[in-house]
PDB file of N, CA and C in Angstrom:
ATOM      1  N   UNK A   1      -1.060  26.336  -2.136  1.00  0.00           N
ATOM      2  CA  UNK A   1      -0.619  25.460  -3.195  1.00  0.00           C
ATOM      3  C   UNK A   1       0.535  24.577  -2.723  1.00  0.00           C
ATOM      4  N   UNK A   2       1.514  24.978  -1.870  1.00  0.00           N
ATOM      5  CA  UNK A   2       2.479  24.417  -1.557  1.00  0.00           C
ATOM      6  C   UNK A   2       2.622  23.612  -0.665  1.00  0.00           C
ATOM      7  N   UNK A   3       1.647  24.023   0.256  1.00  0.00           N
ATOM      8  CA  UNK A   3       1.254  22.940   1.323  1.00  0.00           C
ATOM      9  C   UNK A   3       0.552  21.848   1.648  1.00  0.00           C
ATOM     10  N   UNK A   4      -0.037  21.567   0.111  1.00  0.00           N
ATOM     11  CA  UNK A   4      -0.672  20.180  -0.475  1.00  0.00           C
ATOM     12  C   UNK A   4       0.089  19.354  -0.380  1.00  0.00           C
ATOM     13  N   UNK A   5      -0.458  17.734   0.340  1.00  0.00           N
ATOM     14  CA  UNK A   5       0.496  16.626  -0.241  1.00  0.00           C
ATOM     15  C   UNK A   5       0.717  16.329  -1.302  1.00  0.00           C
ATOM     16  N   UNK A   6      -0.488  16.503  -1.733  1.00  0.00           N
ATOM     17  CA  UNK A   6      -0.187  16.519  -3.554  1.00  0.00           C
ATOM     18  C   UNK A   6       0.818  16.976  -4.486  1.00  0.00           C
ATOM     19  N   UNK A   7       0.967  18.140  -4.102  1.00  0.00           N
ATOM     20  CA  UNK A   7       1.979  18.915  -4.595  1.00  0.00           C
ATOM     21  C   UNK A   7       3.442  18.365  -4.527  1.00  0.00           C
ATOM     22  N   UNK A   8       3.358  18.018  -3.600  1.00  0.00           N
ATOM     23  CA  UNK A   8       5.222  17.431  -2.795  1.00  0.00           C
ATOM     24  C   UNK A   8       5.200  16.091  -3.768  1.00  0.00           C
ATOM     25  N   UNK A   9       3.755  15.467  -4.077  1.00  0.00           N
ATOM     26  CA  UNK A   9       4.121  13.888  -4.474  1.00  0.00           C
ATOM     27  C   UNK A   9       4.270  14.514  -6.845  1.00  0.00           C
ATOM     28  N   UNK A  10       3.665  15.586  -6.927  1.00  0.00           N
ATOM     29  CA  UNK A  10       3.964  15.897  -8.362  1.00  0.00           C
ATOM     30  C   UNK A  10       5.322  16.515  -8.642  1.00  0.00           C
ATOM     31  N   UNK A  11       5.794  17.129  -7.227  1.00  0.00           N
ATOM     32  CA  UNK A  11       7.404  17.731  -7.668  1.00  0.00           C
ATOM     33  C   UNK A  11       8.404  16.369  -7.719  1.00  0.00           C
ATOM     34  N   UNK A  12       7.728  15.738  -6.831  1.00  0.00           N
ATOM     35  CA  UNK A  12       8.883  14.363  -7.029  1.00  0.00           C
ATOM     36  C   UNK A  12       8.808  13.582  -8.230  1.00  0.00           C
ATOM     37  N   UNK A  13       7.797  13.754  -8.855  1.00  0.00           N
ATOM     38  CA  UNK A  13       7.112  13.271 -10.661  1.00  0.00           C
ATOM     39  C   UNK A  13       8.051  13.599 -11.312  1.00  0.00           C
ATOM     40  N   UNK A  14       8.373  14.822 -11.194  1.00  0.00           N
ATOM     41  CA  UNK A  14       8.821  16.097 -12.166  1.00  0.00           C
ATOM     42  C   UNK A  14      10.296  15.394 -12.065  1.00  0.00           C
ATOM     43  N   UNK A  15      10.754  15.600 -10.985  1.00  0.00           N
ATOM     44  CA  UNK A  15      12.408  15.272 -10.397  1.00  0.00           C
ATOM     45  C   UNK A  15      12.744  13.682 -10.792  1.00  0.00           C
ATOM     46  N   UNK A  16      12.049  12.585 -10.530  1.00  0.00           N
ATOM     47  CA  UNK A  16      12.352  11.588 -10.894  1.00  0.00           C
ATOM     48  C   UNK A  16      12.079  11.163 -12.325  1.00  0.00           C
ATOM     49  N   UNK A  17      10.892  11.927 -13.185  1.00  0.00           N
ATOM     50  CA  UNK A  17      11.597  11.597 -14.535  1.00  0.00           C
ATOM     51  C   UNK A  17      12.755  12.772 -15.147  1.00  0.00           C
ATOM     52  N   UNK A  18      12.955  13.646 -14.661  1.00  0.00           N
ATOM     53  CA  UNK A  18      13.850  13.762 -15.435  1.00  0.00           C
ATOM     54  C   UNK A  18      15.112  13.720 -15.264  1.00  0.00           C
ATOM     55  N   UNK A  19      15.256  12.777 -13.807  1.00  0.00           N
ATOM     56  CA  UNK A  19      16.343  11.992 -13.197  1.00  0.00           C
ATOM     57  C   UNK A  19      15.856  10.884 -14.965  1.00  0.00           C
ATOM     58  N   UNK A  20      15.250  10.281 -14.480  1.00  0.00           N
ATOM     59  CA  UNK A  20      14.906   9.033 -15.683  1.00  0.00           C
ATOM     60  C   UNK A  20      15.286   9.580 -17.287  1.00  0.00           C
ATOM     61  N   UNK A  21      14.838  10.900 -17.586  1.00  0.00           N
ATOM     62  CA  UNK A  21      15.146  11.773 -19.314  1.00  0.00           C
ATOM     63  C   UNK A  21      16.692  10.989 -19.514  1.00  0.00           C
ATOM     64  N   UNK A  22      17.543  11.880 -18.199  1.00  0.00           N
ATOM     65  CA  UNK A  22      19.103  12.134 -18.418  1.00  0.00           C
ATOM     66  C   UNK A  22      19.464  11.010 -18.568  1.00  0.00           C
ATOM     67  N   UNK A  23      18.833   9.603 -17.929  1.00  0.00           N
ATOM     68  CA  UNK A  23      19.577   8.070 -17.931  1.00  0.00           C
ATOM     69  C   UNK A  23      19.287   7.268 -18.687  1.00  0.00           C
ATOM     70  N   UNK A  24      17.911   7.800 -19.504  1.00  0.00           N
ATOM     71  CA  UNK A  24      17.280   6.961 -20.761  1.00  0.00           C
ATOM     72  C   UNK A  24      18.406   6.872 -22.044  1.00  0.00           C
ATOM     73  N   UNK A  25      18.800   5.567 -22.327  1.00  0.00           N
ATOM     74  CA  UNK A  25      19.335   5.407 -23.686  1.00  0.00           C
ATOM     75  C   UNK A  25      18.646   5.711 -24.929  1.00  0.00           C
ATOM     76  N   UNK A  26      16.994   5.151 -24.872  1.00  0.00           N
ATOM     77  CA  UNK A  26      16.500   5.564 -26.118  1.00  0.00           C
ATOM     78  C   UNK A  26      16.036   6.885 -26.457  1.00  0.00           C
ATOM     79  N   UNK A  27      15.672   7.413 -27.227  1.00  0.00           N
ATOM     80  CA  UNK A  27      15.398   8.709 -27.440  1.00  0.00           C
ATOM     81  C   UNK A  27      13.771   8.997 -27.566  1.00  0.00           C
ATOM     82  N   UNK A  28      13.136   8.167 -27.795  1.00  0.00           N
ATOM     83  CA  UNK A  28      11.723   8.121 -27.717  1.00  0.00           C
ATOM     84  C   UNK A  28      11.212   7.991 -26.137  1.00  0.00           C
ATOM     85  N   UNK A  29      12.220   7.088 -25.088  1.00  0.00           N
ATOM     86  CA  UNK A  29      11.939   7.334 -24.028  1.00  0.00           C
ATOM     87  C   UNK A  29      12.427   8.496 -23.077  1.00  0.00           C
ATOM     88  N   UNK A  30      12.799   9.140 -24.023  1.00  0.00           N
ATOM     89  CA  UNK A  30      13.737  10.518 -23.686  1.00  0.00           C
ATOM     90  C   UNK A  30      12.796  11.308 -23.562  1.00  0.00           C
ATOM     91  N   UNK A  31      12.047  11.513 -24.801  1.00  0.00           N
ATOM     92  CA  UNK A  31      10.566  12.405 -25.233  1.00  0.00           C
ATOM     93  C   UNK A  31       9.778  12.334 -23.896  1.00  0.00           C
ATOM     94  N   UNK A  32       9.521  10.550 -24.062  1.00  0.00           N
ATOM     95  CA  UNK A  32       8.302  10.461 -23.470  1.00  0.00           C
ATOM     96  C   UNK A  32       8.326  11.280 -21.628  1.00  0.00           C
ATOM     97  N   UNK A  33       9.621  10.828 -21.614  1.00  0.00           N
ATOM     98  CA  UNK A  33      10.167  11.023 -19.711  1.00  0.00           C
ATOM     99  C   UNK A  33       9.807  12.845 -19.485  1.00  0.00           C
ATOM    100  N   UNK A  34      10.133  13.666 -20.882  1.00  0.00           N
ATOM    101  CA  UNK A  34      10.162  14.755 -20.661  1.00  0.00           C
ATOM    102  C   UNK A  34       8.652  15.287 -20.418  1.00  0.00           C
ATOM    103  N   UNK A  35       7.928  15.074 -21.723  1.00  0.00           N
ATOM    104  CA  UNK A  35       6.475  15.019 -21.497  1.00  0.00           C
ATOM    105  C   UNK A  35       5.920  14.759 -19.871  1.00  0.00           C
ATOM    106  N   UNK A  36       6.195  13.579 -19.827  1.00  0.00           N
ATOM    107  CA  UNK A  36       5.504  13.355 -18.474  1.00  0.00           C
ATOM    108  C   UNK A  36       6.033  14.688 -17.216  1.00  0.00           C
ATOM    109  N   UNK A  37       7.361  14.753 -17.073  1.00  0.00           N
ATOM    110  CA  UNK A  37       7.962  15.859 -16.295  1.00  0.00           C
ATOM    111  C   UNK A  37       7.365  16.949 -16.444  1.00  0.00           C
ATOM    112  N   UNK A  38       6.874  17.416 -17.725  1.00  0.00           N
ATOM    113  CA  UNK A  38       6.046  18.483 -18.109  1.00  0.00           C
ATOM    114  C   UNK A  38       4.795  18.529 -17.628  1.00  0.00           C
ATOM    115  N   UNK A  39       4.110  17.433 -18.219  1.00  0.00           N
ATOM    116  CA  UNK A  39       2.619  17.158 -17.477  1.00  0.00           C
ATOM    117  C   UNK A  39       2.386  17.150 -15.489  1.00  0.00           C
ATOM    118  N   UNK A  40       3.383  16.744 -14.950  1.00  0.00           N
ATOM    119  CA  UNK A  40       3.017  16.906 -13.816  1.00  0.00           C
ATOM    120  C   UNK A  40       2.973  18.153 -13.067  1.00  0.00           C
ATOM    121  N   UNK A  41       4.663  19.176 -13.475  1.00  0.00           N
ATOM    122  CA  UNK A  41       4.893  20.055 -13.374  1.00  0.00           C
ATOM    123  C   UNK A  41       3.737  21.279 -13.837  1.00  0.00           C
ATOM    124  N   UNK A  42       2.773  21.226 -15.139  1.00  0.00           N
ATOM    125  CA  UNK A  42       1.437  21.841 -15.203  1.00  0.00           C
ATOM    126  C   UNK A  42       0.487  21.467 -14.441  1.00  0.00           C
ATOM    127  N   UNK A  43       0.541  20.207 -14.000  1.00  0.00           N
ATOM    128  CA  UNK A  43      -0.852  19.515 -13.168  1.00  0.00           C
ATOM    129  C   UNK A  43      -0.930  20.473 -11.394  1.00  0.00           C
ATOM    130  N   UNK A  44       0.646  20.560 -11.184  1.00  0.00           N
ATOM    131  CA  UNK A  44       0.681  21.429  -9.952  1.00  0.00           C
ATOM    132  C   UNK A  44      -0.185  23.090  -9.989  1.00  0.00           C
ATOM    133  N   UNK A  45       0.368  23.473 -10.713  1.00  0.00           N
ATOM    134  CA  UNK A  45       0.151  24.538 -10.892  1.00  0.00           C
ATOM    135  C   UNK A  45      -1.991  25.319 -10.852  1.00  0.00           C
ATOM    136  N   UNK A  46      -2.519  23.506 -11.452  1.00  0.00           N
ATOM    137  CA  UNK A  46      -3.664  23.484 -12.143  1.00  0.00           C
ATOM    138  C   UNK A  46      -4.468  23.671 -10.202  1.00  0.00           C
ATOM    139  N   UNK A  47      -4.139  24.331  -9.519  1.00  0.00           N
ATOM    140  CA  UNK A  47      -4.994  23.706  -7.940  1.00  0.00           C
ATOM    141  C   UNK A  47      -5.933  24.150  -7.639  1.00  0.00           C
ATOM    142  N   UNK A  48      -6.454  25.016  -8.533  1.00  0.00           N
ATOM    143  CA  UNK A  48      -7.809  25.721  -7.734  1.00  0.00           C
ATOM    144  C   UNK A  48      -8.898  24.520  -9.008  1.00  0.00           C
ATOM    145  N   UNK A  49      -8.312  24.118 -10.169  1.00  0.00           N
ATOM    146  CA  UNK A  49      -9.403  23.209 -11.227  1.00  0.00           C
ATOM    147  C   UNK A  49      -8.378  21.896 -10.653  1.00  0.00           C
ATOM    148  N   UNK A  50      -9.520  21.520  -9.535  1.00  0.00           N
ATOM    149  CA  UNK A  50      -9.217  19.731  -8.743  1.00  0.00           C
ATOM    150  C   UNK A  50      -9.580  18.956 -10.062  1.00  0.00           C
ATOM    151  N   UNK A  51     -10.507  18.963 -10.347  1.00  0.00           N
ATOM    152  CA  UNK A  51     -11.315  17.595 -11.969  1.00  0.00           C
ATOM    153  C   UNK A  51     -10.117  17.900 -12.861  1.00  0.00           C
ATOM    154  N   UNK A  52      -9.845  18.875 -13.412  1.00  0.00           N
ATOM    155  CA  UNK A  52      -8.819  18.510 -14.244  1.00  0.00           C
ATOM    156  C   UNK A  52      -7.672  18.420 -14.064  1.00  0.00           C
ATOM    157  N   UNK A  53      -7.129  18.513 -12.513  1.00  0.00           N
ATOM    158  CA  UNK A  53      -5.637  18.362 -12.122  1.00  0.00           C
ATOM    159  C   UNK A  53      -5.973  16.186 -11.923  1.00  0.00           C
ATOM    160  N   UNK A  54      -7.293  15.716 -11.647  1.00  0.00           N
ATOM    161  CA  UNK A  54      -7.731  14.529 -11.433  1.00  0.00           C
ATOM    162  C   UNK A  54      -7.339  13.928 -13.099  1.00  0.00           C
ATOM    163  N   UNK A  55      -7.511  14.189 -13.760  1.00  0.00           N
ATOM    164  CA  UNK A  55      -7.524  13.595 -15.077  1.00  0.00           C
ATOM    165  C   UNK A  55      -6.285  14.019 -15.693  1.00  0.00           C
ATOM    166  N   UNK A  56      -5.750  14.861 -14.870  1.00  0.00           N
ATOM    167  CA  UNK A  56      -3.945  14.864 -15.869  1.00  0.00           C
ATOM    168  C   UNK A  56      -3.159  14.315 -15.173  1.00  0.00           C
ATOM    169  N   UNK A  57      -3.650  13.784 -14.016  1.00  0.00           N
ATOM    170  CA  UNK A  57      -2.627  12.941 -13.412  1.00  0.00           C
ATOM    171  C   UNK A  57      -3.367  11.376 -13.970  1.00  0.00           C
ATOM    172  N   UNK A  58      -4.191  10.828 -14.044  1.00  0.00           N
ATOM    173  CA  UNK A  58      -4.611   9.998 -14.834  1.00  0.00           C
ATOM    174  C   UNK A  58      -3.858   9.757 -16.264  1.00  0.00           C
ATOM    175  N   UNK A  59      -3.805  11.112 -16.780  1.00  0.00           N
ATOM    176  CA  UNK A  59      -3.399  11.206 -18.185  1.00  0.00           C
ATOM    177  C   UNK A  59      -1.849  10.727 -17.976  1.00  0.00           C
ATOM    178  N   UNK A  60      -0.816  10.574 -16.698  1.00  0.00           N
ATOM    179  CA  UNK A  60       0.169  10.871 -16.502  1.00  0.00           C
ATOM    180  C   UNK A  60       0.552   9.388 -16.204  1.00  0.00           C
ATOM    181  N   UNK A  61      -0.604   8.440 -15.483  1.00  0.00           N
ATOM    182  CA  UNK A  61      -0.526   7.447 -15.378  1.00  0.00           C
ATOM    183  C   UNK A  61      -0.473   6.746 -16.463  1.00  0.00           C
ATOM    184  N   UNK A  62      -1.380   6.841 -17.350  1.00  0.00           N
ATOM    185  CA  UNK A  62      -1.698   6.385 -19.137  1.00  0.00           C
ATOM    186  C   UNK A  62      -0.363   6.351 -19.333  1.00  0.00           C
ATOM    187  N   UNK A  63       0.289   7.785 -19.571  1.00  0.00           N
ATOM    188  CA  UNK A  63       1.474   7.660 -20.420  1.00  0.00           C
ATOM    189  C   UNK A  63       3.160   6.959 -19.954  1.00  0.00           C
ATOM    190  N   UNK A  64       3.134   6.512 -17.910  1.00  0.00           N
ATOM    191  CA  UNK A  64       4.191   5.893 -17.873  1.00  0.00           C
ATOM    192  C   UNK A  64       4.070   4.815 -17.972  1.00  0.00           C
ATOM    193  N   UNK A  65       2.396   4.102 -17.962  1.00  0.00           N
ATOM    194  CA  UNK A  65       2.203   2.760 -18.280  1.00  0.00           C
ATOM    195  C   UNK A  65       2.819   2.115 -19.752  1.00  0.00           C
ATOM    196  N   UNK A  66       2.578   3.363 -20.802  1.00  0.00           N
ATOM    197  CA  UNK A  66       2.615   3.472 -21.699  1.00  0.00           C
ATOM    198  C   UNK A  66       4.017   3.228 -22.318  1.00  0.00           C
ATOM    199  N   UNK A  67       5.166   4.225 -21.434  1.00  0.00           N
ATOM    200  CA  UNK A  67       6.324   4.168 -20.935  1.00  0.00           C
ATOM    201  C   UNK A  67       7.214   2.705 -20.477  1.00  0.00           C
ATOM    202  N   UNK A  68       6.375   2.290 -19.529  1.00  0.00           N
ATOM    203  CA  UNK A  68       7.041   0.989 -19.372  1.00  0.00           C
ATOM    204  C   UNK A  68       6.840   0.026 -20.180  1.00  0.00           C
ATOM    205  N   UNK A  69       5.558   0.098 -20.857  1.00  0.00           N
ATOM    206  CA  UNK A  69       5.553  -1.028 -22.136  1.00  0.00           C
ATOM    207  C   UNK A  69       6.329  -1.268 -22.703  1.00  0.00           C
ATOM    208  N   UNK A  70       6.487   0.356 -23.416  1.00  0.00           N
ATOM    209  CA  UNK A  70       7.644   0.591 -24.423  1.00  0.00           C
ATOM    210  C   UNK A  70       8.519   0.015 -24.584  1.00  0.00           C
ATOM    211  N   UNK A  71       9.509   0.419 -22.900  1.00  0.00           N
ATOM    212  CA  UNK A  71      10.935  -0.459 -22.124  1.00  0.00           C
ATOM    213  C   UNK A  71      10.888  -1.595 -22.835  1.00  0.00           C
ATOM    214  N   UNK A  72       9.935  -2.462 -21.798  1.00  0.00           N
ATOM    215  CA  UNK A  72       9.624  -3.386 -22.314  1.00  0.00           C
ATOM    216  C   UNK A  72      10.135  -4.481 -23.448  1.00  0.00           C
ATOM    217  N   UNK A  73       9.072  -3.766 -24.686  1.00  0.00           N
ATOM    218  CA  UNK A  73       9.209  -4.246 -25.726  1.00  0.00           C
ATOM    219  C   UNK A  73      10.808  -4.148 -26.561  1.00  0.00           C
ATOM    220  N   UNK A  74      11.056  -2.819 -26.222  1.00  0.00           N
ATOM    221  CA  UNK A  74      12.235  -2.454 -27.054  1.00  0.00           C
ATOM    222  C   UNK A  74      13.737  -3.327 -26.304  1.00  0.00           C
ATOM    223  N   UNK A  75      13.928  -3.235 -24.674  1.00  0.00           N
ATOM    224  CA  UNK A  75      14.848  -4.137 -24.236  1.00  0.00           C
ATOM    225  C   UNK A  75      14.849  -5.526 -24.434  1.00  0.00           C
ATOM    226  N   UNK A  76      13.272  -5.902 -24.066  1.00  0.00           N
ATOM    227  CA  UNK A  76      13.328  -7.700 -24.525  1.00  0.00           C
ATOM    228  C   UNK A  76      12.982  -8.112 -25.459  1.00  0.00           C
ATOM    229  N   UNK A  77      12.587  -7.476 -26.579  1.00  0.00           N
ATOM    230  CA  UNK A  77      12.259  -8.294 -28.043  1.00  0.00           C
ATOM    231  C   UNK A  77      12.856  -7.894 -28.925  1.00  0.00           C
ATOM    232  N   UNK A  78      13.276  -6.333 -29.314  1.00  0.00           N
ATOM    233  CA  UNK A  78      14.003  -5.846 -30.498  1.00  0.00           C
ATOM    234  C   UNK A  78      15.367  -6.180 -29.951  1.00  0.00           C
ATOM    235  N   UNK A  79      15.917  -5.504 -28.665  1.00  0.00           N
ATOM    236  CA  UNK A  79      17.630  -6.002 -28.250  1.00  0.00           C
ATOM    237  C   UNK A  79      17.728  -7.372 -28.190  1.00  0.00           C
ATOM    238  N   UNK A  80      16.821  -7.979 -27.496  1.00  0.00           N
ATOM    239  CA  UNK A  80      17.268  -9.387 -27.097  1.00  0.00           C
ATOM    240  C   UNK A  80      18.171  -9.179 -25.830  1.00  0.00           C
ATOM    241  N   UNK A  81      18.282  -8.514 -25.182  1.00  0.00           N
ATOM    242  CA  UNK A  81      18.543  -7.631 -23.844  1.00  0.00           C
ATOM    243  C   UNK A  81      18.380  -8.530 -22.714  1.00  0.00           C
ATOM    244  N   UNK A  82      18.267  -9.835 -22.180  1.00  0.00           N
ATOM    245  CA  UNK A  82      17.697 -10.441 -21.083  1.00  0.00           C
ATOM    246  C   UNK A  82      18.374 -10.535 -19.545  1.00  0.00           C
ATOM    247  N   UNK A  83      19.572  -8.991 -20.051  1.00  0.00           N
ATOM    248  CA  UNK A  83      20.139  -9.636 -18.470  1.00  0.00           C
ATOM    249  C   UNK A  83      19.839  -8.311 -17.710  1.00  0.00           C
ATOM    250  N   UNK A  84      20.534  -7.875 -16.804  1.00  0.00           N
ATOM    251  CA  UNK A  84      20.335  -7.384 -15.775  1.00  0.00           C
ATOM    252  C   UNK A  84      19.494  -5.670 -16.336  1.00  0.00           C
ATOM    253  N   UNK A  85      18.458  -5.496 -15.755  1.00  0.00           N
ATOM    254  CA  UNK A  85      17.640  -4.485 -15.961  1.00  0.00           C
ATOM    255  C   UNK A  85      18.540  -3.133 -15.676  1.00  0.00           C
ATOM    256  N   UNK A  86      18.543  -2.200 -16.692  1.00  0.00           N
ATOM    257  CA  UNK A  86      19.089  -0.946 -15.680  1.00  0.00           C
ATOM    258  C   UNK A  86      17.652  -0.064 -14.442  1.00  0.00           C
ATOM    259  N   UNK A  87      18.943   1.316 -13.828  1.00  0.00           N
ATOM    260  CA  UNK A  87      18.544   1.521 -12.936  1.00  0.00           C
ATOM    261  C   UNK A  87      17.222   2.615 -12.806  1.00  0.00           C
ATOM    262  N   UNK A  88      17.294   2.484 -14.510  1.00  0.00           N
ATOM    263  CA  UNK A  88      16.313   4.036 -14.608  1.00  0.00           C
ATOM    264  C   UNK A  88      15.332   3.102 -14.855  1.00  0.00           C
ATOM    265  N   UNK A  89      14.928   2.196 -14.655  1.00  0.00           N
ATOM    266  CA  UNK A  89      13.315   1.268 -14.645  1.00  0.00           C
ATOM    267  C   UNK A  89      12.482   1.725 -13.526  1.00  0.00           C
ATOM    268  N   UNK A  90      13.056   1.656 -12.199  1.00  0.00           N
ATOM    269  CA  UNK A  90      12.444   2.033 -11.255  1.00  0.00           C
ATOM    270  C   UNK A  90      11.740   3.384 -11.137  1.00  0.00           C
ATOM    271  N   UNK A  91      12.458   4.051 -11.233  1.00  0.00           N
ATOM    272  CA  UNK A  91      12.252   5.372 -11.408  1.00  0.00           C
ATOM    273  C   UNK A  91      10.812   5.861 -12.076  1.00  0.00           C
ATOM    274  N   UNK A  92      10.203   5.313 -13.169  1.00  0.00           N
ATOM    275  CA  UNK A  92       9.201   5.301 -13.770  1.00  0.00           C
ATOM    276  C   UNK A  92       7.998   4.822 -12.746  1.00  0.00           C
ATOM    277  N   UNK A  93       8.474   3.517 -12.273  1.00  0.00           N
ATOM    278  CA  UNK A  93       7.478   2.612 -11.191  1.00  0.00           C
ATOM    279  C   UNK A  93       7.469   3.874 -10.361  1.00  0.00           C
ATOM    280  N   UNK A  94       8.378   4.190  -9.869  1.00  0.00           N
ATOM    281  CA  UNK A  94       8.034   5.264  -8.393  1.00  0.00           C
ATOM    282  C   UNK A  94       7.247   6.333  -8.424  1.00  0.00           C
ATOM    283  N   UNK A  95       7.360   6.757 -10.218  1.00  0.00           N
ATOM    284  CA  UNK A  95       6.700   8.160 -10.390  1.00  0.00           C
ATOM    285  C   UNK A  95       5.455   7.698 -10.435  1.00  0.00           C
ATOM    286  N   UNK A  96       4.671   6.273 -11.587  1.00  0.00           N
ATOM    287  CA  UNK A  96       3.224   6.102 -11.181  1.00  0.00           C
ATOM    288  C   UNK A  96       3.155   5.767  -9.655  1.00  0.00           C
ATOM    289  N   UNK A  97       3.317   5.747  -9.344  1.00  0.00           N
ATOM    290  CA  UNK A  97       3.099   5.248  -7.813  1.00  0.00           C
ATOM    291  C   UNK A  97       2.864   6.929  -6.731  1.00  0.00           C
ATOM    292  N   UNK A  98       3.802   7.403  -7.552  1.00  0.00           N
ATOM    293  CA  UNK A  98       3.375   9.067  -6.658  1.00  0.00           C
ATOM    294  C   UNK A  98       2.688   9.736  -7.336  1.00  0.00           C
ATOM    295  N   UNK A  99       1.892   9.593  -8.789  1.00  0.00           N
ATOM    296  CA  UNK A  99       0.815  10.201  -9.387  1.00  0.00           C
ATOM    297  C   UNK A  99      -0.445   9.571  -8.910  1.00  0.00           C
ATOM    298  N   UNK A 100      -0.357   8.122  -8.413  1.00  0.00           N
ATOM    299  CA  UNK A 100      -1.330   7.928  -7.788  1.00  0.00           C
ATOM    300  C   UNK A 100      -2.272   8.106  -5.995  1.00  0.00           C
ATOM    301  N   UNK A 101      -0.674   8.475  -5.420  1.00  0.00           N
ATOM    302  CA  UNK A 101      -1.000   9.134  -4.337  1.00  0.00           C
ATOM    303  C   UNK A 101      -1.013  10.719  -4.479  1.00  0.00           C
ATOM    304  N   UNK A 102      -1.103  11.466  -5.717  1.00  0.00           N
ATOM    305  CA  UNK A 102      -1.175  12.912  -5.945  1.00  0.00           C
ATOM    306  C   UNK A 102      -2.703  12.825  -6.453  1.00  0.00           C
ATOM    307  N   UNK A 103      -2.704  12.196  -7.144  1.00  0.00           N
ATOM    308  CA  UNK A 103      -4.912  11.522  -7.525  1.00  0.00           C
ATOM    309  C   UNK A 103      -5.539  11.522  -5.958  1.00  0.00           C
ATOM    310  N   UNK A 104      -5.083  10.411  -5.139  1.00  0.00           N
ATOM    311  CA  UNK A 104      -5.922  10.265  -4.036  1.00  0.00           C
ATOM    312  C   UNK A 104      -5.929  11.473  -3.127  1.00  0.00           C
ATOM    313  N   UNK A 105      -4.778  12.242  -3.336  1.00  0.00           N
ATOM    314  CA  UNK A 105      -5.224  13.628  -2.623  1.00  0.00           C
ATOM    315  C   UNK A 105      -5.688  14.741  -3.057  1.00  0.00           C
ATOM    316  N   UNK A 106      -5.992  14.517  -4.036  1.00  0.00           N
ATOM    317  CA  UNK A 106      -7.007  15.913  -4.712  1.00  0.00           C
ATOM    318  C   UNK A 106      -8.304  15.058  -4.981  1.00  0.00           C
ATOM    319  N   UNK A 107      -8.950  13.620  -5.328  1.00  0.00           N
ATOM    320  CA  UNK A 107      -9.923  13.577  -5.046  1.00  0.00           C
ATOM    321  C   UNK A 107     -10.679  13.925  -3.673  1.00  0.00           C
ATOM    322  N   UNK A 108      -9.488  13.348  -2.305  1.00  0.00           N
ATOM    323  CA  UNK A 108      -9.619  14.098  -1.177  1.00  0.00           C
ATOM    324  C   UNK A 108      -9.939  15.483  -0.861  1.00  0.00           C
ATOM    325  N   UNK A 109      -9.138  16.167  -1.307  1.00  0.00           N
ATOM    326  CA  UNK A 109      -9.849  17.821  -0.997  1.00  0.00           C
ATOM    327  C   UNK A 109     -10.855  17.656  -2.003  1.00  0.00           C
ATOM    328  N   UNK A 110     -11.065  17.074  -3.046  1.00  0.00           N
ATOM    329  CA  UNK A 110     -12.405  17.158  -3.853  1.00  0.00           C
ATOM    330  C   UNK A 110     -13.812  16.808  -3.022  1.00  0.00           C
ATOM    331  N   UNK A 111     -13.404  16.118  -2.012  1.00  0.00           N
ATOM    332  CA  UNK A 111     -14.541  15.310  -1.141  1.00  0.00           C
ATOM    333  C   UNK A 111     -14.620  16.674   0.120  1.00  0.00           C
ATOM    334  N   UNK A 112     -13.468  17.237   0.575  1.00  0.00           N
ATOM    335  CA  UNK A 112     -13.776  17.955   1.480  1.00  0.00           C
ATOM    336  C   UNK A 112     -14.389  19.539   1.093  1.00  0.00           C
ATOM    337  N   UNK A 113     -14.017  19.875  -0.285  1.00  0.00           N
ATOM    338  CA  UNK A 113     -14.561  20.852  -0.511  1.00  0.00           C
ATOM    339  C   UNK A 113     -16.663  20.512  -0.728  1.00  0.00           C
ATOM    340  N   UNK A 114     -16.654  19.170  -1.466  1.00  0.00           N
ATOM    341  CA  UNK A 114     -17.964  19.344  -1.919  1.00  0.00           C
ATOM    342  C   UNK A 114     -18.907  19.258  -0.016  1.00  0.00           C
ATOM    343  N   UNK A 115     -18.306  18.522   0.639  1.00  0.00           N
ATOM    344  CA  UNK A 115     -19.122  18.488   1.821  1.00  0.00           C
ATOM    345  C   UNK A 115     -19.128  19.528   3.034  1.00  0.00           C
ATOM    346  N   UNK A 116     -17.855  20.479   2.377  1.00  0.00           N
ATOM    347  CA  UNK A 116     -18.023  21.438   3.500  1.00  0.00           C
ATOM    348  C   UNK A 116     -19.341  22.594   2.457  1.00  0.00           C
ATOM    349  N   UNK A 117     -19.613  22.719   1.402  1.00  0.00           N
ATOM    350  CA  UNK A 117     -20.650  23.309   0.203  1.00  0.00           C
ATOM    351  C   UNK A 117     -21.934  22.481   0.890  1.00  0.00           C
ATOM    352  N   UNK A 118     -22.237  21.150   0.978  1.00  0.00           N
ATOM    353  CA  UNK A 118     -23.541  20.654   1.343  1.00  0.00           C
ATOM    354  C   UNK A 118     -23.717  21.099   2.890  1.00  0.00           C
ATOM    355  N   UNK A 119     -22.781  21.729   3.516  1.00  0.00           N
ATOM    356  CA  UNK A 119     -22.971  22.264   5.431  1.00  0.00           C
ATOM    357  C   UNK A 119     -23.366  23.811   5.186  1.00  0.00           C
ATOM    358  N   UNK A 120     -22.983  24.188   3.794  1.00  0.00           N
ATOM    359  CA  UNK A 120     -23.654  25.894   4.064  1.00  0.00           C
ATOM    360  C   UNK A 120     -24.753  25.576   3.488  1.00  0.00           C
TER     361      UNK A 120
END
């Protein structure tokens, strides 16, 4: 379990939102940061069921997309907010970005398990 790349790219999920929870001003993006920290932190655990560790990191993507909308909307249209972005924006970008290299490596062992099954 531990020696998955996968694994290393969902603990950093876990660690960078809830680097992101503690720095969030709003409280709905507070929720959301925790959730996600949660969801990845179960998705590890999930390693022997690859399809559904595939679709909760999907599910994980959904919800920081979801996440940055939010930002979004709430800094530039309800504040009227237009100047300098804070630092917990990134942080979100980095985590989809390592749920999507935690996807490409469990569809990977998904590919190596089904073809080492079609050699027996």
């Amino acid at each position: 379990m531990w020696q998955r790349k996968q694994t290393i790219y969902l603990i950093l999920v876990v660690f960078l939102m809830v680097i992101a929870t503690c720095m969030a001003t709003y409280v709905l993006l507070k929720v959301a940061s925790g959730v996600i920290a949660a969801l990845a932190a179960v998705t590890i655990f999930l390693f022997k069921k690859r399809q559904q560790q595939i679709r909760m990191c999907m599910a994980g993507q959904v919800l920081l997309l979801l996440w940055l909308i939010y930002f979004c909307v709430v800094h530039f249209y309800v504040n009227h907010a237009a100047t300098r972005l804070p630092f917990y924006l990134v942080l979100p970008v980095v985590a989809y970005l390592m749920f999507r290299m935690a996807q490409a490596g469990i569809r990977h062992d998904e590919n190596l398990i089904r073809s080492a099954d079609r050699i027996r």
